[in-house]
C-alpha atoms as a PDB file:
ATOM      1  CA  UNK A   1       9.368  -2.925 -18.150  1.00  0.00           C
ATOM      2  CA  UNK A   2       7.132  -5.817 -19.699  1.00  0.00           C
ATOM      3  CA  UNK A   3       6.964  -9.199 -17.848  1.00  0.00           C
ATOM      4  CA  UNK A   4       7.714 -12.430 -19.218  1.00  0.00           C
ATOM      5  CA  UNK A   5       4.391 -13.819 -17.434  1.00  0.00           C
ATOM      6  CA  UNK A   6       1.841 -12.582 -15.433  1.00  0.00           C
ATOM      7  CA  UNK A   7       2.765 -11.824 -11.629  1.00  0.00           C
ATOM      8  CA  UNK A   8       0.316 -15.308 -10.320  1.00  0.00           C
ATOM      9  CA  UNK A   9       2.831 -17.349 -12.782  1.00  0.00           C
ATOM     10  CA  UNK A  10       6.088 -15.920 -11.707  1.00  0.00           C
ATOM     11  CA  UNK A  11       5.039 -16.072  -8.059  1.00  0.00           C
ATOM     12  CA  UNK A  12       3.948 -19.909  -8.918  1.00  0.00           C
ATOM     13  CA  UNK A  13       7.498 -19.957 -10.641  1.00  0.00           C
ATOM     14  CA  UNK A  14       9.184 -19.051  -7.487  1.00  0.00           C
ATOM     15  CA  UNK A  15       7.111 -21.477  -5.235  1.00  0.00           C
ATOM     16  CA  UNK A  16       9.452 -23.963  -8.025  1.00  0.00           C
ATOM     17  CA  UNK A  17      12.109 -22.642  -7.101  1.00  0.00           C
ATOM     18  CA  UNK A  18      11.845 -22.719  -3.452  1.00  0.00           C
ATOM     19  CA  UNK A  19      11.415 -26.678  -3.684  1.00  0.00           C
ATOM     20  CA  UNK A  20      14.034 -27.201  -5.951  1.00  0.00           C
ATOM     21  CA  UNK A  21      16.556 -25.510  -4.551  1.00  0.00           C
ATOM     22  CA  UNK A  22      15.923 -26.003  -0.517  1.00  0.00           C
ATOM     23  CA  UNK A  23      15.554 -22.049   0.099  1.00  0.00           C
ATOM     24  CA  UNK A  24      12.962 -19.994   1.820  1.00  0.00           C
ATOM     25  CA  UNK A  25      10.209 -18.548  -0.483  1.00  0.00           C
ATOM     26  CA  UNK A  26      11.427 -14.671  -0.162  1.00  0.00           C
ATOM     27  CA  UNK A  27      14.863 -15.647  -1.810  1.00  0.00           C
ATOM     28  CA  UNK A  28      13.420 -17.578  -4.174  1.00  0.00           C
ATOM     29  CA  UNK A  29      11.029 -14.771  -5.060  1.00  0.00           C
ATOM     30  CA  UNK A  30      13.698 -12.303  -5.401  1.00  0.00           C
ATOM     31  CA  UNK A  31      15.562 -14.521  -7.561  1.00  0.00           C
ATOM     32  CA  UNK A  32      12.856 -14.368  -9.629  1.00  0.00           C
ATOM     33  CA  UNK A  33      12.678 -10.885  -9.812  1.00  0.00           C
ATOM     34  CA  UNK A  34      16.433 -10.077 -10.697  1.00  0.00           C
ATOM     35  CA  UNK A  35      15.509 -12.395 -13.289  1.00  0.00           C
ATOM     36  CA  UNK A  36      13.088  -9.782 -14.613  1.00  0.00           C
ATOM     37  CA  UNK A  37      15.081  -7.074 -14.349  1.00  0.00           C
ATOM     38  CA  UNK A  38      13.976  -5.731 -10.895  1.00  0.00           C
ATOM     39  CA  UNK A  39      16.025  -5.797  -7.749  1.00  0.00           C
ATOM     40  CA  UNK A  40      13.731  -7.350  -5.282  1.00  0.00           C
ATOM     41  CA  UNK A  41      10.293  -8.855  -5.345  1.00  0.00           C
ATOM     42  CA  UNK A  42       9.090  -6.137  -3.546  1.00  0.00           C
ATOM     43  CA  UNK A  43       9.787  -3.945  -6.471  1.00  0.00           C
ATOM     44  CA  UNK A  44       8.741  -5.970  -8.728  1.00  0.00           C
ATOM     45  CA  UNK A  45       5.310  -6.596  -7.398  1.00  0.00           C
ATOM     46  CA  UNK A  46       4.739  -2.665  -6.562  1.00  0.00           C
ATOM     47  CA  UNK A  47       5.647  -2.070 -10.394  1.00  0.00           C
ATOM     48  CA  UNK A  48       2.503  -4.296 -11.540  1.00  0.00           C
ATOM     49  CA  UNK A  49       0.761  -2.636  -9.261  1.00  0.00           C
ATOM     50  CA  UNK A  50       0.934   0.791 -11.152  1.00  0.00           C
ATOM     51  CA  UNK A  51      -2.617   0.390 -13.096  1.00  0.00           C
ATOM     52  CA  UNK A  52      -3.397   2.887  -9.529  1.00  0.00           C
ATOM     53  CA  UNK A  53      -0.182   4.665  -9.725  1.00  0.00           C
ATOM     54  CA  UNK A  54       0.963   6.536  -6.721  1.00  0.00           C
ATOM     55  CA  UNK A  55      -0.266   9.954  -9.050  1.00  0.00           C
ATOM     56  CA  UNK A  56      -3.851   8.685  -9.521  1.00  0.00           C
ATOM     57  CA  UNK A  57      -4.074   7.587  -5.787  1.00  0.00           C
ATOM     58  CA  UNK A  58      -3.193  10.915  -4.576  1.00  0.00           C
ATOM     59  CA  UNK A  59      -5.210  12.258  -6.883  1.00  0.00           C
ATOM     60  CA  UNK A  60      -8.606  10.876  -5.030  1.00  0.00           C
ATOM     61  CA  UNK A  61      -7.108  11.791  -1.601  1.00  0.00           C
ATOM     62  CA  UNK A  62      -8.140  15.421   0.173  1.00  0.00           C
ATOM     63  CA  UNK A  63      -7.157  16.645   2.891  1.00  0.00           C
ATOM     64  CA  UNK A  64      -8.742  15.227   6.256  1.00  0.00           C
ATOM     65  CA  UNK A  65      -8.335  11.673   4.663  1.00  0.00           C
ATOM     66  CA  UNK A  66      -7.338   8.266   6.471  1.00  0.00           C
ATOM     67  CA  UNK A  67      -6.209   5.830   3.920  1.00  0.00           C
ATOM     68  CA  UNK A  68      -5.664   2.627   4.917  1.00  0.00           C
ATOM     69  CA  UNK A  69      -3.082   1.136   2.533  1.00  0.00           C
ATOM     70  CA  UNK A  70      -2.988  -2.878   2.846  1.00  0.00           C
ATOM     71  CA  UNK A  71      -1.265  -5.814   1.477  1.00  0.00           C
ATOM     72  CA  UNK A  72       0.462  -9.634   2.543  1.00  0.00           C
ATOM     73  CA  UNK A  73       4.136  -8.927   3.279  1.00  0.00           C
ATOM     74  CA  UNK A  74       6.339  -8.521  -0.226  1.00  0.00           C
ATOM     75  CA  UNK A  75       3.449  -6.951  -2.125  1.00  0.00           C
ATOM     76  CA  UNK A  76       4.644  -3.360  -2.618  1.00  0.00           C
ATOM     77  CA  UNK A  77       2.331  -1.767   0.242  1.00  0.00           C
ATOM     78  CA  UNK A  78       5.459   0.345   1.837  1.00  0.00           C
ATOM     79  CA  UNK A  79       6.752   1.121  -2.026  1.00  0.00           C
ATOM     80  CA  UNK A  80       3.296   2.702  -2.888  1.00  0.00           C
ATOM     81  CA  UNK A  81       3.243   4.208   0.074  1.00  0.00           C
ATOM     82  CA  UNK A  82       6.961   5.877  -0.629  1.00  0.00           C
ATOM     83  CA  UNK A  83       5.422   6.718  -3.808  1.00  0.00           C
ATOM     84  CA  UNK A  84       2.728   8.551  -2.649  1.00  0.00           C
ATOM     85  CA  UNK A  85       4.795  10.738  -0.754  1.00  0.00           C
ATOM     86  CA  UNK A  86       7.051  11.602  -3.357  1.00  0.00           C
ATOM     87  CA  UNK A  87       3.529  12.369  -5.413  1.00  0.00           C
ATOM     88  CA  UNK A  88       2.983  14.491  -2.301  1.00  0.00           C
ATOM     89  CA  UNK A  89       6.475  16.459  -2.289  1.00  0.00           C
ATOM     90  CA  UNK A  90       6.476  16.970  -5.983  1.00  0.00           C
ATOM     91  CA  UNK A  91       2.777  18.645  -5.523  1.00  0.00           C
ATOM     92  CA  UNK A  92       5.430  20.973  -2.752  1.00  0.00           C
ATOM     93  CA  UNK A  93       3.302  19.647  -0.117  1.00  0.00           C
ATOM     94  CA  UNK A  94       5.300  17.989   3.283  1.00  0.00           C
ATOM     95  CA  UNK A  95       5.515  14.532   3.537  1.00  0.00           C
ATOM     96  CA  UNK A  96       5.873  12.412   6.911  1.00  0.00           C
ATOM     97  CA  UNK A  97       7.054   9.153   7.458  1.00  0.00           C
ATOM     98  CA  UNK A  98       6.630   7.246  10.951  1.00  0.00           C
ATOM     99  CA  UNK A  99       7.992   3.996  11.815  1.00  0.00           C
ATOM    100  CA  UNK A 100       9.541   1.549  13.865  1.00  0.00           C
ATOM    101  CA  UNK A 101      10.119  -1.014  10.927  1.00  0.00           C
ATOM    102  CA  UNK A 102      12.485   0.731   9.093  1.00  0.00           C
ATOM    103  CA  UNK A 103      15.489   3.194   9.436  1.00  0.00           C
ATOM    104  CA  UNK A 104      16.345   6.349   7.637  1.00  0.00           C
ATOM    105  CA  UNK A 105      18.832   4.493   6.098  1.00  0.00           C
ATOM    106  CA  UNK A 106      16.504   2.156   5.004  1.00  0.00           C
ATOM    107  CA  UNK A 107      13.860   4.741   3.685  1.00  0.00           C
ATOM    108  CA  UNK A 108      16.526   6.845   1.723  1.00  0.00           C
ATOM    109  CA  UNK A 109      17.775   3.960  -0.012  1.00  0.00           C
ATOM    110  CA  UNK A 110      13.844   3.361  -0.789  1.00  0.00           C
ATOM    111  CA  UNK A 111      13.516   6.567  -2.732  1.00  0.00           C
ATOM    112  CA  UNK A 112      16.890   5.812  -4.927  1.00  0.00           C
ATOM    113  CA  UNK A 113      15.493   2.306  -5.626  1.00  0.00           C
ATOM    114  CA  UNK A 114      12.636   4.339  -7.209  1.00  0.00           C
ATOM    115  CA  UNK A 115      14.855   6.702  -9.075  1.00  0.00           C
ATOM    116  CA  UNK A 116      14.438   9.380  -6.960  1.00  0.00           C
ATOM    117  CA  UNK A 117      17.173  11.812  -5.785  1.00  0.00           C
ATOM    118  CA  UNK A 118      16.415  12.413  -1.612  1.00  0.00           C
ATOM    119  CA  UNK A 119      17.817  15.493  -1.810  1.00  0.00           C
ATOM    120  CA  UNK A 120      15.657  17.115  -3.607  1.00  0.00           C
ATOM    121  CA  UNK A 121      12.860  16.571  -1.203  1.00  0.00           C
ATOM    122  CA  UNK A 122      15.396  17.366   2.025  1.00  0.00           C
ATOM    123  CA  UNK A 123      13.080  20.052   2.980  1.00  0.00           C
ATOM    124  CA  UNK A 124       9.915  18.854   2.466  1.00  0.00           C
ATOM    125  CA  UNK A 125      10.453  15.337   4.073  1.00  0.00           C
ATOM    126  CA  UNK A 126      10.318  13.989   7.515  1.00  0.00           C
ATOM    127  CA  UNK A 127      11.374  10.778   9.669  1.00  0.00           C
ATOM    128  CA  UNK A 128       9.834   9.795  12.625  1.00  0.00           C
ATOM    129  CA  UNK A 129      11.375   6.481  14.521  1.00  0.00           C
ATOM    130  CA  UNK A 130      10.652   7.227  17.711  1.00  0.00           C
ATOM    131  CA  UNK A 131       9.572   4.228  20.379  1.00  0.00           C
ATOM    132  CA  UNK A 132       6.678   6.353  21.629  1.00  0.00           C
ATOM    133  CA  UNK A 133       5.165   6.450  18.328  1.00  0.00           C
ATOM    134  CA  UNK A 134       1.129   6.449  18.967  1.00  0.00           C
ATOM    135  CA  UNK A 135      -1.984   8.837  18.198  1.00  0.00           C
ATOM    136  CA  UNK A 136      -0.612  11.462  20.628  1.00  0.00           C
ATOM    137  CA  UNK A 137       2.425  11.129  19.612  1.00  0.00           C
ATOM    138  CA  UNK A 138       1.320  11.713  16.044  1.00  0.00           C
ATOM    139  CA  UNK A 139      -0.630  14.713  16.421  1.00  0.00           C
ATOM    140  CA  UNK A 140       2.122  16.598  18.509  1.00  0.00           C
ATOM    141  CA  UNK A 141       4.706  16.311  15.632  1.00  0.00           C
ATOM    142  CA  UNK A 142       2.241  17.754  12.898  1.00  0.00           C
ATOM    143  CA  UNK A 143       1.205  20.050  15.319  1.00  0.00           C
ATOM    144  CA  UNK A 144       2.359  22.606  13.325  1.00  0.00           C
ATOM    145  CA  UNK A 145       1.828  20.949   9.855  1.00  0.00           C
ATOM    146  CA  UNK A 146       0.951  22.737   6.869  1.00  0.00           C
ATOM    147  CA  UNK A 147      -3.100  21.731   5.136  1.00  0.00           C
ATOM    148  CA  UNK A 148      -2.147  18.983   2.717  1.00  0.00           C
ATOM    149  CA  UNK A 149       0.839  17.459   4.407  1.00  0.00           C
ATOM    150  CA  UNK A 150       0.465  13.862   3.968  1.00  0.00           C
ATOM    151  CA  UNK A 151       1.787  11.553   6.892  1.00  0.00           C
ATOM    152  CA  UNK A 152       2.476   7.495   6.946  1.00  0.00           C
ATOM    153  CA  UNK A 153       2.283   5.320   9.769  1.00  0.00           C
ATOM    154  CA  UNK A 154       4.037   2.148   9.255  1.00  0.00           C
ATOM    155  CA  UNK A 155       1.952   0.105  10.464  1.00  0.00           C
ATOM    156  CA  UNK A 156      -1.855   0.504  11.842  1.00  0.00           C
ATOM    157  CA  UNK A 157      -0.796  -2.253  14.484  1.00  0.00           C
ATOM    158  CA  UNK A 158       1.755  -0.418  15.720  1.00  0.00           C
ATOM    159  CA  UNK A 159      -0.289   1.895  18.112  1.00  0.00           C
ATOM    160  CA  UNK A 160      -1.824  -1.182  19.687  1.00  0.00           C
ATOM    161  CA  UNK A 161       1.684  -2.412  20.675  1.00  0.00           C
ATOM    162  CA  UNK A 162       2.494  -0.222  24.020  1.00  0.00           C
ATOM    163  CA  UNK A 163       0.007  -1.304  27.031  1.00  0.00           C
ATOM    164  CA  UNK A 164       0.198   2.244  27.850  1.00  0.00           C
ATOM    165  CA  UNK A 165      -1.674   3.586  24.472  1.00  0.00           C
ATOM    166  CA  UNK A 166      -5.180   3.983  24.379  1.00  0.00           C
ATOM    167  CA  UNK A 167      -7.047   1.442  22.393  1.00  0.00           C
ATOM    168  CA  UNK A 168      -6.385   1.496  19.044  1.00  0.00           C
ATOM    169  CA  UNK A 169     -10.143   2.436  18.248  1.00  0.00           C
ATOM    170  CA  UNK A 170      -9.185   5.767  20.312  1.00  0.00           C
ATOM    171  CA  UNK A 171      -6.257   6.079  18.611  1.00  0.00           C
ATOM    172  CA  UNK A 172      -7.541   6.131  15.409  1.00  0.00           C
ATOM    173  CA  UNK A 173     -10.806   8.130  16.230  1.00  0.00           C
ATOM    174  CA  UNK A 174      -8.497  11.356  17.778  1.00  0.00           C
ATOM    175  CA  UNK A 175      -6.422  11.395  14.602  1.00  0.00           C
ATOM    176  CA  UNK A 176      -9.653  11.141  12.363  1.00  0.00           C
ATOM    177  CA  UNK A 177     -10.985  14.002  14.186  1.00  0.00           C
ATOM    178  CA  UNK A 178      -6.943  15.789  14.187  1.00  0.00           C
ATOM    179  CA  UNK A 179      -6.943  14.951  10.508  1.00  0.00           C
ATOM    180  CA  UNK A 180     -10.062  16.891   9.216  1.00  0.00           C
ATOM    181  CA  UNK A 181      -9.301  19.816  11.738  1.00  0.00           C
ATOM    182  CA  UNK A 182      -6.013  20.198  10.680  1.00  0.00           C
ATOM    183  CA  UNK A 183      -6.323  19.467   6.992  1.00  0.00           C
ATOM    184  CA  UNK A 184      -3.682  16.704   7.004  1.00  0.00           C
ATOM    185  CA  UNK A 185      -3.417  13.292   5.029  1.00  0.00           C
ATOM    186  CA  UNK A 186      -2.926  10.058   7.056  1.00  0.00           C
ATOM    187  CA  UNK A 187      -2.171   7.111   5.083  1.00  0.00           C
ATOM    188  CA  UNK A 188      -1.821   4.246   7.181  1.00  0.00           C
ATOM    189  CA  UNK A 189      -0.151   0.304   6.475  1.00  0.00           C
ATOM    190  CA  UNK A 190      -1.341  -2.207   7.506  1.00  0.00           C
ATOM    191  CA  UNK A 191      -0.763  -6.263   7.903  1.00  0.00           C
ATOM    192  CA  UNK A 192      -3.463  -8.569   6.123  1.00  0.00           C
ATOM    193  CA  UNK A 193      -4.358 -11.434   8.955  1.00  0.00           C
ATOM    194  CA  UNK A 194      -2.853 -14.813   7.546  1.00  0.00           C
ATOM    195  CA  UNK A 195      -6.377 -16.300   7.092  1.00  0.00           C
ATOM    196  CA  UNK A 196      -6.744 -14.045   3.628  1.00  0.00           C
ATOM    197  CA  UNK A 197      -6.845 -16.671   1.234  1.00  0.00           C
ATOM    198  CA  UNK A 198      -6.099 -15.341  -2.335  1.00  0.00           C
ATOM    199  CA  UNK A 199      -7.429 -18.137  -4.264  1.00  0.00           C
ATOM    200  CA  UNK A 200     -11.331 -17.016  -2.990  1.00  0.00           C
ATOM    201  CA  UNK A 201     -10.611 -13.367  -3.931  1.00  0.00           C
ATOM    202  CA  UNK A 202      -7.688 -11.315  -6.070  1.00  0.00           C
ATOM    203  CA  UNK A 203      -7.333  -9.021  -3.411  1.00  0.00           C
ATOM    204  CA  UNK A 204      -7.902  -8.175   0.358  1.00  0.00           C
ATOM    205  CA  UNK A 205     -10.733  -6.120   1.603  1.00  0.00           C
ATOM    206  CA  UNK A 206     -10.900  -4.342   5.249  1.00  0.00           C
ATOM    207  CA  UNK A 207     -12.391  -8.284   6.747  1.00  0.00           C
ATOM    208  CA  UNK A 208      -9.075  -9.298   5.955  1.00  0.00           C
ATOM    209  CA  UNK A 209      -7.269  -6.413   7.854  1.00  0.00           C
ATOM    210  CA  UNK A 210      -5.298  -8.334  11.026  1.00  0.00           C
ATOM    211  CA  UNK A 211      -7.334  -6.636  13.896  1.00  0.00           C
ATOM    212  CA  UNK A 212      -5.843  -7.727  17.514  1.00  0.00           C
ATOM    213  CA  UNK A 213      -8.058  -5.831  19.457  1.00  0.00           C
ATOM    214  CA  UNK A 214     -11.306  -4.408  17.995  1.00  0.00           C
ATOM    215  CA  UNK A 215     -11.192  -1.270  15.633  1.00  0.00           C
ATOM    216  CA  UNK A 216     -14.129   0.281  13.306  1.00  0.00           C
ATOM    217  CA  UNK A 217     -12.638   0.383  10.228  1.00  0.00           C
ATOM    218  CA  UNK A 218     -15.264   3.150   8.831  1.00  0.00           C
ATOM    219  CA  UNK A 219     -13.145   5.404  10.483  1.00  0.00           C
ATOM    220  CA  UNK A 220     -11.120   5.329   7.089  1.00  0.00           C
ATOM    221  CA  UNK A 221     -12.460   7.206   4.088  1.00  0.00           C
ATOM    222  CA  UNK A 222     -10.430   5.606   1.720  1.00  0.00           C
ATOM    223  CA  UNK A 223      -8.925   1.805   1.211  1.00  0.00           C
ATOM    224  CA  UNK A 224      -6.313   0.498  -1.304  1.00  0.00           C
ATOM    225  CA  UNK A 225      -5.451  -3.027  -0.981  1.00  0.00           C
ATOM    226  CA  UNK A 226      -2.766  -5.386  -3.031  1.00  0.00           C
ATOM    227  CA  UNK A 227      -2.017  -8.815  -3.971  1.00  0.00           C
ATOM    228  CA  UNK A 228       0.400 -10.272  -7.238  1.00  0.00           C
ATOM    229  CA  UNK A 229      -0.246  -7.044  -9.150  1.00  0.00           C
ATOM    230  CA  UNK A 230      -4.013  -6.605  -8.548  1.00  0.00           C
ATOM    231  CA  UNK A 231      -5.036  -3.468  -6.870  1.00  0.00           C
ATOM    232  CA  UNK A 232      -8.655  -2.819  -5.357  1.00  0.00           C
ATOM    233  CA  UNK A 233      -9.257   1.297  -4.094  1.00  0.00           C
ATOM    234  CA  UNK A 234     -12.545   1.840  -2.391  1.00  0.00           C
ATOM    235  CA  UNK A 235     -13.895   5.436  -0.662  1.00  0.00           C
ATOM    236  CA  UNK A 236     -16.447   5.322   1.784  1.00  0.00           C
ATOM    237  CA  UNK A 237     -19.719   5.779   0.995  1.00  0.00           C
END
């Protein structure tokens, strides 16, 4: 489905909107969006996104990878990330999905928004919203995993909620280490800190990544990042 503008004018379009009419900027964005045929902004600005689709981006992943998969809020980070596991299941590989921002509910209805029939994944797909969601946690339920499952975490921030996790650097260093022993996929969201300013760049890099508490983010081998329909992917050198 073709725009009627690029994604910087519609967004621009809804800023309008949300002056006009007196309502927060999400509504006002997904007004927008109906108007072009799509059912939310989110799904809308994923869409745009496609010049990586979810194929090609699996495509440069192997096994023992940590993707970090970034983007502002409304910007199609969890939709490409939903993609990428149906990529994954389609390939007959398992897919994982860990959270505490969504429900199963909420992920199901995900994969019909994208056309795609849960069912036919039942047995290849897993849900994870546990409270003790962290590194250990992680590596005990793929345990058993099969070499090319692919796993999301939604969101890298998460495992440096809980005072009682390691830090998140120690986090993420066991499951780089789990990941290339075990031959598993980690793709992990993540929140942009609110000083990204778009206007100096089209998209986010890993300075922009919202970092709490210190982490060495060259313990990813592979970055995508997002913003109004502009996608930047980057391996480690």
């Amino acid at each position: 489905m073709k725009l009627s503008a690029p994604v910087y004018r519609l967004k621009r379009k809804a800023r309008e909107l949300a002056r006009k009419d007196a309502i927060p900027l999400h509504l006002a964005l997904d007004r927008v969006a109906v108007g072009e045929g799509f059912g939310a902004w989110s799904l809308l600005a994923a869409k745009s996104a496609e010049t990586l689709s979810a194929e090609g981006l699996l495509a440069r992943l192997e096994p023992g990878d940590l993707l970090l998969i970034g983007a502002r809020p409304g910007h199609g980070k969890t939709l490409l990330s939903l993609r990428l596991a149906v990529e994954a299941m389609k390939a007959g590989r398992r897919a994982v999905f860990f959270t505490l921002e969504y429900t199963a509910r909420d992920v199901l209805g995900r994969f019909r928004a994208l056309g795609v029939d849960p069912a036919r994944f039942e047995a290849l797909f897993s849900f994870d919203d546990s409270d003790a969601i962290s590194a250990d946690h992680i590596m005990r339920a793929l345990a058993e995993a099969p070499r090319g499952t692919l796993a999301i975490v939604d969101y890298l921030q998460l495992l440096d909620q809980r005072r009682g996790n390691p830090e998140l650097g120690v986090q993420i260093s066991a499951l780089k280490a789990f990941a290339q022993d075990k031959g598993v996929i980690l793709a992990f969201i993540s929140q942009i800190d609110r000083s990204y300013d778009p206007a100096a760049k089209p998209c986010p890099d890993l300075s922009d990544v919202r970092l709490p508490n210190p982490l060495d983010l060259s313990l990813f081998s592979k970055s995508c990042f997002l913003n109004e329909g502009e996608v930047s992917f980057q391996a480690a050198s």
